[in-house]
Protein backbone atom coordinates (compact mmCIF):
# COMPACT_ATOMS: atom_id res chain seq x y z
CA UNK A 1 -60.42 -11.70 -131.70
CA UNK A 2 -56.95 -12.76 -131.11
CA UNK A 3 -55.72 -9.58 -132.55
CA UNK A 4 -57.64 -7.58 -130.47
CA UNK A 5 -56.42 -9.05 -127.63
CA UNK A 6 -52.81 -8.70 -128.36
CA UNK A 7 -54.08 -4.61 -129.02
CA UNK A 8 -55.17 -4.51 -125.44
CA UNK A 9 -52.53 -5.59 -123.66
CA UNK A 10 -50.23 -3.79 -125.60
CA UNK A 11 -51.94 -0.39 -124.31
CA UNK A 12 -52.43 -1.97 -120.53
CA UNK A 13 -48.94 -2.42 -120.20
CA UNK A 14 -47.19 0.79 -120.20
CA UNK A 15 -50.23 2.15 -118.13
CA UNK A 16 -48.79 -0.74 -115.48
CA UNK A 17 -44.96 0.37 -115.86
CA UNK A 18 -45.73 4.16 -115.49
CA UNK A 19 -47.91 3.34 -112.09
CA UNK A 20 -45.34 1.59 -110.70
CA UNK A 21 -42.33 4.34 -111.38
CA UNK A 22 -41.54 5.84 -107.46
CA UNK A 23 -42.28 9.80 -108.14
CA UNK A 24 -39.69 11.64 -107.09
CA UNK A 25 -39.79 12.85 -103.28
CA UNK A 26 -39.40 17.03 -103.36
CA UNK A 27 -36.51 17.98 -101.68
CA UNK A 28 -38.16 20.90 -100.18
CA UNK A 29 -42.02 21.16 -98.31
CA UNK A 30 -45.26 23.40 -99.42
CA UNK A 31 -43.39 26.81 -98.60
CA UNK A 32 -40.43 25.79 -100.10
CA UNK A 33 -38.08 25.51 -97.30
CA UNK A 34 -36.71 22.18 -96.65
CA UNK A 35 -37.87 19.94 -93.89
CA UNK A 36 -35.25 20.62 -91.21
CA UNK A 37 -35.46 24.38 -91.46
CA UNK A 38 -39.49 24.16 -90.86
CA UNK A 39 -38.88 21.99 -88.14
CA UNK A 40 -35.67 24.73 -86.99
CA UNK A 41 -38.01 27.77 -87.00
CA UNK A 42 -41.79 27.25 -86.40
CA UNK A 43 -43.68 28.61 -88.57
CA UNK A 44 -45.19 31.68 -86.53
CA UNK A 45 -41.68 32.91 -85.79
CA UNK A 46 -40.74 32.83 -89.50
CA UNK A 47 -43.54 34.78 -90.19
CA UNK A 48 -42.55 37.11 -87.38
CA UNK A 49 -38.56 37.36 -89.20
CA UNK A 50 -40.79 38.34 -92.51
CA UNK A 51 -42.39 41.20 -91.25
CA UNK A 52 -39.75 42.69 -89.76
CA UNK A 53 -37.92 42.62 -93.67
CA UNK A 54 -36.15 39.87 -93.25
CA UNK A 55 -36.05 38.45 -97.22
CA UNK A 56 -36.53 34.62 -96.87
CA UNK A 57 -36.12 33.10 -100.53
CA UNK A 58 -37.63 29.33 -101.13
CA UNK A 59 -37.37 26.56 -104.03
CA UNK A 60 -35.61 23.41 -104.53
CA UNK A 61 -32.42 24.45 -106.72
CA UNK A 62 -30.42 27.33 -105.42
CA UNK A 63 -27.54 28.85 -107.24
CA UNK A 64 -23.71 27.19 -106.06
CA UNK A 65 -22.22 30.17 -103.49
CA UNK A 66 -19.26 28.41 -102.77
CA UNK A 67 -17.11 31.79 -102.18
CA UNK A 68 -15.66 33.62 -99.68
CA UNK A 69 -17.23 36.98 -98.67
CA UNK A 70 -17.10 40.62 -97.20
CA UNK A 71 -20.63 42.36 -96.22
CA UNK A 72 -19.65 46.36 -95.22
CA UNK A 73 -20.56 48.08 -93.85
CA UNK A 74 -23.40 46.03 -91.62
CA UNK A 75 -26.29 48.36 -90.53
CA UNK A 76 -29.22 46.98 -88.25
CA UNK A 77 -32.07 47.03 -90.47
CA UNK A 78 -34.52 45.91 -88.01
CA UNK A 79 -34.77 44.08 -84.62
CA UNK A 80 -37.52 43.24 -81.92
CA UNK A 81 -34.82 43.73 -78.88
CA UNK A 82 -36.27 46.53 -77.01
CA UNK A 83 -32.95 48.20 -76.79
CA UNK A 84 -31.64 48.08 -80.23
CA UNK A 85 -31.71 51.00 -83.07
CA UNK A 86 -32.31 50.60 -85.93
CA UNK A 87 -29.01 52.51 -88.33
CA UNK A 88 -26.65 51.04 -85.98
CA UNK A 89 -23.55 49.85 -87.60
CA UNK A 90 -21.82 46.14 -86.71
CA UNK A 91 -18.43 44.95 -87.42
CA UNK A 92 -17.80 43.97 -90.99
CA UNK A 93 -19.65 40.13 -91.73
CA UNK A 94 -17.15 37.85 -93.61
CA UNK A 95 -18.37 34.62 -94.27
CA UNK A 96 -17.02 31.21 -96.50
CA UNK A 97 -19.80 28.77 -97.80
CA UNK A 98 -18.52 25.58 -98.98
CA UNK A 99 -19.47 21.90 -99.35
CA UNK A 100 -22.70 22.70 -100.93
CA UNK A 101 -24.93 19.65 -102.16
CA UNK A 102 -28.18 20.59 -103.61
CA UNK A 103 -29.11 16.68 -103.47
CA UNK A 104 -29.05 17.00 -100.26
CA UNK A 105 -29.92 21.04 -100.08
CA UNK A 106 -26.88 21.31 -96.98
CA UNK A 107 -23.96 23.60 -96.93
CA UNK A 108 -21.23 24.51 -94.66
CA UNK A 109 -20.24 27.70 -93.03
CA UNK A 110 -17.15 29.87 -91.33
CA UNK A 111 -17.78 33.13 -90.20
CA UNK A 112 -16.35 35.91 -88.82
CA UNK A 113 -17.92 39.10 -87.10
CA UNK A 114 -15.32 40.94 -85.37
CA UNK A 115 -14.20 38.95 -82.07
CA UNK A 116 -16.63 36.52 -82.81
CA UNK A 117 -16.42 33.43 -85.05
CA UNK A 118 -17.61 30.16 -86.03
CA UNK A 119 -16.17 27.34 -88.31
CA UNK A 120 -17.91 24.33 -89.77
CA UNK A 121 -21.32 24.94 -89.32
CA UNK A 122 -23.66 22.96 -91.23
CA UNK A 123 -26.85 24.25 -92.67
CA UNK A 124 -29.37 23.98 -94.92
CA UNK A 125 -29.64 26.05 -98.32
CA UNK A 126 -32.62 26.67 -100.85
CA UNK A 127 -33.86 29.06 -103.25
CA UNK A 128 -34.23 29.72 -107.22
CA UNK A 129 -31.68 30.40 -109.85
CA UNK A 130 -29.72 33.19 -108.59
CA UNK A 131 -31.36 34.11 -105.19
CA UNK A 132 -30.86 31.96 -101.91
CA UNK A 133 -31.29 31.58 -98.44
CA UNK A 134 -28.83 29.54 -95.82
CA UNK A 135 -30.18 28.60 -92.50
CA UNK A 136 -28.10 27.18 -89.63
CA UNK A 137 -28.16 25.97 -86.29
CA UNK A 138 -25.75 27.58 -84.07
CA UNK A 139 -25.04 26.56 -80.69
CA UNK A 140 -23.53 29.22 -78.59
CA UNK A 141 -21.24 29.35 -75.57
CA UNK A 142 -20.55 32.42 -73.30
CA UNK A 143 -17.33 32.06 -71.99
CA UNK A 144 -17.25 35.28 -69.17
CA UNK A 145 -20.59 33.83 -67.75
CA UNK A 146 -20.52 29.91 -68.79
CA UNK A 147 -23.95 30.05 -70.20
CA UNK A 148 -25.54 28.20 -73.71
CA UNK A 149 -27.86 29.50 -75.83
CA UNK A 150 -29.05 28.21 -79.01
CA UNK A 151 -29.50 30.01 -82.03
CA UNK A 152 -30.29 30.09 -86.12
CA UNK A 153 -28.75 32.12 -88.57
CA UNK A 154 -30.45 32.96 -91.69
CA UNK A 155 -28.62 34.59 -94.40
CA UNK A 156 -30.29 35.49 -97.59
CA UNK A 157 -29.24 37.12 -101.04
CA UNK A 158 -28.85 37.13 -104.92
CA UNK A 159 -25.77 35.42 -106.03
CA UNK A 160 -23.14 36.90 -108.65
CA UNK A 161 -19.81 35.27 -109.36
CA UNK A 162 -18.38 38.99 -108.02
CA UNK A 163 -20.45 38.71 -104.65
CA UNK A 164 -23.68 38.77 -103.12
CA UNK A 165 -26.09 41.15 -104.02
CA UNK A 166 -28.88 42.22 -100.93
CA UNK A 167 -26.84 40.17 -98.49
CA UNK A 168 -29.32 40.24 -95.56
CA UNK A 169 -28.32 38.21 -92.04
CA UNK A 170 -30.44 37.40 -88.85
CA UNK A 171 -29.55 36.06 -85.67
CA UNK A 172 -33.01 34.68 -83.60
CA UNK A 173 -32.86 33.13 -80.35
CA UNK A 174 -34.41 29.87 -80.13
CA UNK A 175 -33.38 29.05 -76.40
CA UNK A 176 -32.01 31.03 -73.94
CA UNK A 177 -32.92 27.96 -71.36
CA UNK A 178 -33.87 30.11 -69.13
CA UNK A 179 -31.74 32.94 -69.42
CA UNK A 180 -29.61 32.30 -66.16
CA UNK A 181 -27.40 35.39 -66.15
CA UNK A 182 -29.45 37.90 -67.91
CA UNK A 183 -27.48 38.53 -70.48
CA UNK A 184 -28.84 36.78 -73.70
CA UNK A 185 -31.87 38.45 -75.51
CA UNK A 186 -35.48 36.53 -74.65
CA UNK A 187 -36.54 33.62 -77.39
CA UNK A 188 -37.97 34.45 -80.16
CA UNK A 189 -35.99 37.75 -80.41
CA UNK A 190 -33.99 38.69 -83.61
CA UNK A 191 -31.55 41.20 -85.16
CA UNK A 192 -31.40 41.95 -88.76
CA UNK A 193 -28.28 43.44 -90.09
CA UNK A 194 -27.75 43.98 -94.41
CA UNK A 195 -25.23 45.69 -96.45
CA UNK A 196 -25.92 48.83 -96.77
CA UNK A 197 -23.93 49.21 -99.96
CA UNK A 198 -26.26 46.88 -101.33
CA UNK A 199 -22.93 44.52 -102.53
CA UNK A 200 -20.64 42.35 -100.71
CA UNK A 201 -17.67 41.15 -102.38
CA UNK A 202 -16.19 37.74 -102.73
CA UNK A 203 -12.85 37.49 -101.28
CA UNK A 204 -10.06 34.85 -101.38
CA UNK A 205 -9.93 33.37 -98.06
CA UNK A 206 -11.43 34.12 -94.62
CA UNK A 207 -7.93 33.16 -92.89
CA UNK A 208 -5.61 33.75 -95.34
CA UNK A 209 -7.06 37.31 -96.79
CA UNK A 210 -5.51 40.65 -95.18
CA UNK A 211 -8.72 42.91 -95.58
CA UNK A 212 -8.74 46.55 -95.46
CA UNK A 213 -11.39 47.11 -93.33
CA UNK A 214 -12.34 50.70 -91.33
CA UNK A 215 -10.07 51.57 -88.85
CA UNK A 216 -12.63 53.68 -87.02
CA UNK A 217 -15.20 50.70 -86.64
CA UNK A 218 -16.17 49.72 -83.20
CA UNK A 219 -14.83 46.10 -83.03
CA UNK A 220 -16.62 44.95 -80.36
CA UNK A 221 -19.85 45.82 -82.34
CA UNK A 222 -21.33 42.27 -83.33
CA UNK A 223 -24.34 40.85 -84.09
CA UNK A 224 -25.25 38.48 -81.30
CA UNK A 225 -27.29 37.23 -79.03
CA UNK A 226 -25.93 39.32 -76.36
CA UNK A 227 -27.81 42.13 -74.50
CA UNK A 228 -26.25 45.40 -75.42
């Protein structure tokens, strides 16, 4: 009987140590975007961004895009600002991600987009072995009419140590508060621009490179939150 009982607790008693391991908290939610992008972008606008072809990739372990890189030409793809067409071309889109931490699923951005740029932006990064999606908060400041706006960038693609493949970008406007000028798009509107070429190249350094880009492209062409 002794023996028996020694049997028992021996099988009891890893049954107790496996209960009490913590399970691992998922670093992303049930649609595989992480917490602070859901909470970023409700989910009826998101679904909004889909439909209009904007490629949205999910999961927990994205590829590392740490890289610097040229998307041209930029063509409008789609957009739900009642003035925009479709085929219209933007300045080139050169952008650096770096400080990526997939513990933490964050990432930093610089960007350029003709006389517009933006440096140190933090964001949030997710997807599945080579393809990925960057979200970011960016708050925006219109010097000429000293009006905010806030926005998010989403940028989306499949990752190659050469470049991006399907490099996809929208801006959406989250708030206008209240528009006070009349020049920012309404909320909830978005512009989708992609490389048409279907390839954007990695490049050695958005200050440092000297890129050869078309002399003939309208400059002041930029994806923004900006009525045209």
């Amino acid at each position: 009987m002794k023996n028996k009982k020694i049997l028992i607790l021996a099988v009891i008693a890893p049954l107790l140590i496996c209960s009490c391991e913590k399970k691992e908290e998922s670093k992303v939610e049930s649609n595989g975007l992480t917490k602070e992008i859901n909470e970023l972008i409700p989910s009826s606008t998101l679904s909004k961004i889909k439909n209009l072809g904007m490629p949205i990739n999910t999961g927990d372990n994205p590829p590392n895009i740490e890289n610097v890189y040229l998307a041209t030409p930029c063509i409008l793809k789609a957009s739900n600002v009642p003035e925009d067409t479709p085929g219209h071309e933007f300045s080139d889109f050169e952008m650096s991600f770096y400080q990526q931490n997939n513990d933490k699923m964050t990432i930093k951005i610089d960007y350029e987009n003709g006389p517009e740029s933006g440096s140190g932006m933090g964001g949030f990064i997710v997807g599945e072995g080579n393809n990925f999606t960057v979200v970011c908060e960016v708050d925006v400041y219109n010097t000429d009419n000293n009006v905010f706006a806030k926005t998010a960038m989403i940028i989306s693609g499949k990752y190659r140590s050469t470049g991006i493949i399907n490099f996809y970008c929208a801006l959406l406007m989250l708030d206008n508060y209240g528009n006070p000028k009349g020049n920012f798009i309404d909320n909830g509107s978005v512009r989708i621009i992609y490389d048409s070429d279907g390839f954007s190249e990695s490049e050695i350094g958005l200050r440092s490179s000297s890129l050869i880009r078309n002399p003939n492209q309208p400059k002041s062409t930029v994806l923004s939150i900006i009525k045209r």
